[in-house]
PDB file of N, CA and C in Angstrom:
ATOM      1  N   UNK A   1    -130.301-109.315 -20.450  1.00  0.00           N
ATOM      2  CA  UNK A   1    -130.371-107.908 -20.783  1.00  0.00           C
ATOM      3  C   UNK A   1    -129.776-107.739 -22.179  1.00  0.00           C
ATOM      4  N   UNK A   2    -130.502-107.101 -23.058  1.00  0.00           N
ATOM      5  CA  UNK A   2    -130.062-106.772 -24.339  1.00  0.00           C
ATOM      6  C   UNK A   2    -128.883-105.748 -24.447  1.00  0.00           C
ATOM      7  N   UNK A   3    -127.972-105.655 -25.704  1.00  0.00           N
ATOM      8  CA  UNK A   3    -127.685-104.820 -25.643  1.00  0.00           C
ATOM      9  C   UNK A   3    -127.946-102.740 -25.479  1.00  0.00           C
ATOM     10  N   UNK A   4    -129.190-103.376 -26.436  1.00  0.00           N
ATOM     11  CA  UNK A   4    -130.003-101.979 -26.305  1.00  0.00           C
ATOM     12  C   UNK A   4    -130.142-101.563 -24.797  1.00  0.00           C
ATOM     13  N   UNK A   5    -131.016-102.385 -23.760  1.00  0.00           N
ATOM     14  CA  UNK A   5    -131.516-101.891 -22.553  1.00  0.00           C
ATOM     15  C   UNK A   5    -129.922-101.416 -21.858  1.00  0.00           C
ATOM     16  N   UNK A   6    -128.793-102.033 -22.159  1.00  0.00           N
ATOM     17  CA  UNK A   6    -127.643-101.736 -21.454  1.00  0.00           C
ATOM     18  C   UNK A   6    -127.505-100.177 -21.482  1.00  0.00           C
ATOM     19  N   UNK A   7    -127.192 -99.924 -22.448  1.00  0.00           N
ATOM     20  CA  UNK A   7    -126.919 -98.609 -23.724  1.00  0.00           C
ATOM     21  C   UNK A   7    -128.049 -97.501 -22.957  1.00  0.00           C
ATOM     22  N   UNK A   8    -128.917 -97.881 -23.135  1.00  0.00           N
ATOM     23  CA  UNK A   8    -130.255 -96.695 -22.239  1.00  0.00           C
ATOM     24  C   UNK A   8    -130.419 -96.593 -20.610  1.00  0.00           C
ATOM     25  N   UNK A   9    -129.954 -97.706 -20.123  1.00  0.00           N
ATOM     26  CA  UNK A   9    -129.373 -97.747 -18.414  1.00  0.00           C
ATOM     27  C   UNK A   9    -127.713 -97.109 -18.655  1.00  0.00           C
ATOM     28  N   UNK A  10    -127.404 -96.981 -19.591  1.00  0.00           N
ATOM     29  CA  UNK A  10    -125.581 -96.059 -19.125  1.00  0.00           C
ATOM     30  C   UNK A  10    -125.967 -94.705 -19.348  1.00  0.00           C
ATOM     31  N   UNK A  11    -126.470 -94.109 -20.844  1.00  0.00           N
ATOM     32  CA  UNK A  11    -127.256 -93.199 -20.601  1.00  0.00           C
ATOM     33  C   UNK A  11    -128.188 -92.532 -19.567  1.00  0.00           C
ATOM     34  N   UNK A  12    -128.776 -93.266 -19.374  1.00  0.00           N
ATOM     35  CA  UNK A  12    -129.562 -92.258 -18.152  1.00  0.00           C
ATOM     36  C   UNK A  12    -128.315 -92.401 -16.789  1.00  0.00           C
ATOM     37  N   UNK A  13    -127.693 -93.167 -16.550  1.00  0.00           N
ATOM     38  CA  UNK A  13    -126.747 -92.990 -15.414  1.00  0.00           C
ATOM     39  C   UNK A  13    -125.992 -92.025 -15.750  1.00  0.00           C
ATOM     40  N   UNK A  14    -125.147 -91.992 -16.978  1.00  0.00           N
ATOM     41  CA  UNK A  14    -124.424 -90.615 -17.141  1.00  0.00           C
ATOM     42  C   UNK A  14    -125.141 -89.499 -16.736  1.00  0.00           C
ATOM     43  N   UNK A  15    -126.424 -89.243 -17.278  1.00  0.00           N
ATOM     44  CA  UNK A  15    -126.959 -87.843 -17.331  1.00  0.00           C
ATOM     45  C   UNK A  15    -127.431 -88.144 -15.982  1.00  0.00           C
ATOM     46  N   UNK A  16    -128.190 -89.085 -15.345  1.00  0.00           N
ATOM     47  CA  UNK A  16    -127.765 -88.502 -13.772  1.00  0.00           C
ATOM     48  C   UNK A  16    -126.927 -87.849 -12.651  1.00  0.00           C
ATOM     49  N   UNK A  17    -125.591 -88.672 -13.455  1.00  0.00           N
ATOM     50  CA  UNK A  17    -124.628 -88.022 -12.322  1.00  0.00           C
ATOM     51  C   UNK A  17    -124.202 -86.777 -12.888  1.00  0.00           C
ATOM     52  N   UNK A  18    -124.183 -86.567 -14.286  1.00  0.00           N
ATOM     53  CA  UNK A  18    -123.588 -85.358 -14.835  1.00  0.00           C
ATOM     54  C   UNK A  18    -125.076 -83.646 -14.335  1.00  0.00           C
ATOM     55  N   UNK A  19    -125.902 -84.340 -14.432  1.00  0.00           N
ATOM     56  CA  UNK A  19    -126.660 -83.323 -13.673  1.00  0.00           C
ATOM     57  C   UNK A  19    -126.598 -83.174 -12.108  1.00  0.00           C
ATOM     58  N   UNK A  20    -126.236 -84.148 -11.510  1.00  0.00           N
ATOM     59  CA  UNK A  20    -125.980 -83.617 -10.154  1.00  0.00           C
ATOM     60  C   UNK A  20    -124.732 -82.739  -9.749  1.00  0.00           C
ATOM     61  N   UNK A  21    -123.635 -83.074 -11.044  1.00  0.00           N
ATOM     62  CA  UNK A  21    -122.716 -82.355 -10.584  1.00  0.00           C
ATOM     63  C   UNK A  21    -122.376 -81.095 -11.379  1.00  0.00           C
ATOM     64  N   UNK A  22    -123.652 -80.898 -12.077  1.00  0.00           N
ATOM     65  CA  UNK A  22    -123.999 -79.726 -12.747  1.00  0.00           C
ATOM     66  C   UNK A  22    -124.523 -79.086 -11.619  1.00  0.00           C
ATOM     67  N   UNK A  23    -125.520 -78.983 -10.515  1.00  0.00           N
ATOM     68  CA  UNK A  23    -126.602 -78.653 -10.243  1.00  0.00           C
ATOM     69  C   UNK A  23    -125.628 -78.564  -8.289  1.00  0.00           C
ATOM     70  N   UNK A  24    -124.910 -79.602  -7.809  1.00  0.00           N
ATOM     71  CA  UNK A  24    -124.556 -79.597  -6.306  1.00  0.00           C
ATOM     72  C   UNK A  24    -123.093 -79.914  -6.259  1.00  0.00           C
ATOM     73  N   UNK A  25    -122.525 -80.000  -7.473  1.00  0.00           N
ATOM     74  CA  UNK A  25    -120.963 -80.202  -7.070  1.00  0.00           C
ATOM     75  C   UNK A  25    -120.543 -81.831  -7.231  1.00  0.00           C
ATOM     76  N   UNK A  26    -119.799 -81.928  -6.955  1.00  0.00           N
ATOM     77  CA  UNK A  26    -118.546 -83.439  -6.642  1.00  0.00           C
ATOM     78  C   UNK A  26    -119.201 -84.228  -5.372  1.00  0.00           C
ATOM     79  N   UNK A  27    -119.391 -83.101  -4.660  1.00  0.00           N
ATOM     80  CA  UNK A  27    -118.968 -83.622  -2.911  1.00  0.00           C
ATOM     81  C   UNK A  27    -119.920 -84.986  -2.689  1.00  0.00           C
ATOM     82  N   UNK A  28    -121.579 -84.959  -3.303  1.00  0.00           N
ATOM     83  CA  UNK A  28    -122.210 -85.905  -2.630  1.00  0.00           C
ATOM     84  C   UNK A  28    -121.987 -86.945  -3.986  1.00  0.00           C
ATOM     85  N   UNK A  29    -121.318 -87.193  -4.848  1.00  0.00           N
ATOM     86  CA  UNK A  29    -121.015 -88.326  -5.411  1.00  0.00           C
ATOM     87  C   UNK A  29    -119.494 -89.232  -4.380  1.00  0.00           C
ATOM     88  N   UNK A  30    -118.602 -87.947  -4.017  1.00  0.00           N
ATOM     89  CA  UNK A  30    -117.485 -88.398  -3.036  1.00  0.00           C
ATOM     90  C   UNK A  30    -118.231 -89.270  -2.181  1.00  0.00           C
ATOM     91  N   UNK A  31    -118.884 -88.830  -1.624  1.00  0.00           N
ATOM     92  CA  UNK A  31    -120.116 -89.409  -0.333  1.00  0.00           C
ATOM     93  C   UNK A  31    -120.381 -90.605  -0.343  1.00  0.00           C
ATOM     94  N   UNK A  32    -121.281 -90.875  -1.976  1.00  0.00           N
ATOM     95  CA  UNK A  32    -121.735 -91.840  -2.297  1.00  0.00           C
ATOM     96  C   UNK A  32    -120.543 -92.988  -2.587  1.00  0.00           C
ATOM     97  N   UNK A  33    -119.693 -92.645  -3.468  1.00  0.00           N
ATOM     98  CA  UNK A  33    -118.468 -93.529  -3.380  1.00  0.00           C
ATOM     99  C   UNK A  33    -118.218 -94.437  -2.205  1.00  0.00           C
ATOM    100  N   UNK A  34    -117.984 -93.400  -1.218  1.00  0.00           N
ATOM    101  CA  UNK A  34    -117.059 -94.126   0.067  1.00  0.00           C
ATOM    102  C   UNK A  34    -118.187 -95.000   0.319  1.00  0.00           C
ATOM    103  N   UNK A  35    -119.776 -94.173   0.734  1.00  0.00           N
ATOM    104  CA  UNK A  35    -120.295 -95.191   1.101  1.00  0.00           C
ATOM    105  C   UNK A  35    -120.904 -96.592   0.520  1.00  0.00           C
ATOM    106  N   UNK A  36    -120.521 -96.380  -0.480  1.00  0.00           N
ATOM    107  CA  UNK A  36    -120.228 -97.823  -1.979  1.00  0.00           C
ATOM    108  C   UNK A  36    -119.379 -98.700  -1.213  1.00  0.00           C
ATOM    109  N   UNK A  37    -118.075 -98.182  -1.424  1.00  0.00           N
ATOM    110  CA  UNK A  37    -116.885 -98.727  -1.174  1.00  0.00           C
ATOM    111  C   UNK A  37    -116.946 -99.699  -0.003  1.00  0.00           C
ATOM    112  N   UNK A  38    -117.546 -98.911   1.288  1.00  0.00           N
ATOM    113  CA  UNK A  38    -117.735 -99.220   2.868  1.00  0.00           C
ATOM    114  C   UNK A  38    -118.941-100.510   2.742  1.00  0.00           C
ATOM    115  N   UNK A  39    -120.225-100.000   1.764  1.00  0.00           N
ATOM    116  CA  UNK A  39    -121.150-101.396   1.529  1.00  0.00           C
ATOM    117  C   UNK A  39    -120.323-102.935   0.722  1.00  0.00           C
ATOM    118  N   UNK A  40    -119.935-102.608  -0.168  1.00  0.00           N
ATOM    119  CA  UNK A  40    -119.515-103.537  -0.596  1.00  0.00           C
ATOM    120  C   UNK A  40    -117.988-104.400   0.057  1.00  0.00           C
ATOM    121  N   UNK A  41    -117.814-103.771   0.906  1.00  0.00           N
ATOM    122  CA  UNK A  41    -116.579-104.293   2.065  1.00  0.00           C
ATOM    123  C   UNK A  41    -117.191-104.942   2.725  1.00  0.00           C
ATOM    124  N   UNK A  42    -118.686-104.753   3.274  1.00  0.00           N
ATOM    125  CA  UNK A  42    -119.159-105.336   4.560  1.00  0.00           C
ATOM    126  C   UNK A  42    -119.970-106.207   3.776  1.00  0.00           C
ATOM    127  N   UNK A  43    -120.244-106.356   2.822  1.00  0.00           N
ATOM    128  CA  UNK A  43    -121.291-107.837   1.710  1.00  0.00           C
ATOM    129  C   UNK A  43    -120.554-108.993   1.675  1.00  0.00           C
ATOM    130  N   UNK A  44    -119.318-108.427   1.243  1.00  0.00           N
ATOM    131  CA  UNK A  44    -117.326-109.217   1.076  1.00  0.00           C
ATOM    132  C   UNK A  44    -117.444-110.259   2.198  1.00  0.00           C
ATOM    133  N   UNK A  45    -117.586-109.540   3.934  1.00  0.00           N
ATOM    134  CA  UNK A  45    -117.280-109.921   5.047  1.00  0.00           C
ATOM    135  C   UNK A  45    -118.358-111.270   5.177  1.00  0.00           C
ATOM    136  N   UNK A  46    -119.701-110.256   5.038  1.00  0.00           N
ATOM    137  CA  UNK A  46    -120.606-111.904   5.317  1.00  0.00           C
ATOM    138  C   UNK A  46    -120.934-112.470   4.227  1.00  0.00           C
ATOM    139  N   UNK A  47    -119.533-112.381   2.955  1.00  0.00           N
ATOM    140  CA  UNK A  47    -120.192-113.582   2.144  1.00  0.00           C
ATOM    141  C   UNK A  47    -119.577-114.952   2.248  1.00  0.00           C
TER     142      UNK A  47
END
């Protein structure tokens, strides 16, 4: 991955999350977190 493609995948992730929490609040990024947190605990387990 180039630097460029990095740079335009952080960009559009910022303005994703910054429009969702323009548009529905905090709460379903909280959501998404835990359930981050909870996936990558259980990848941990059966690796």
């Amino acid at each position: 991955m180039t630097n460029q493609i990095a740079i335009v995948l952080g960009l559009i992730l910022i303005a994703a999350v910054s429009v969702d929490i323009t548009l529905f609040g905090d709460t379903h990024l909280v959501f998404l977190g835990k359930k981050l947190f909870e996936l990558i605990h259980w990848v941990a387990f059966w690796r």
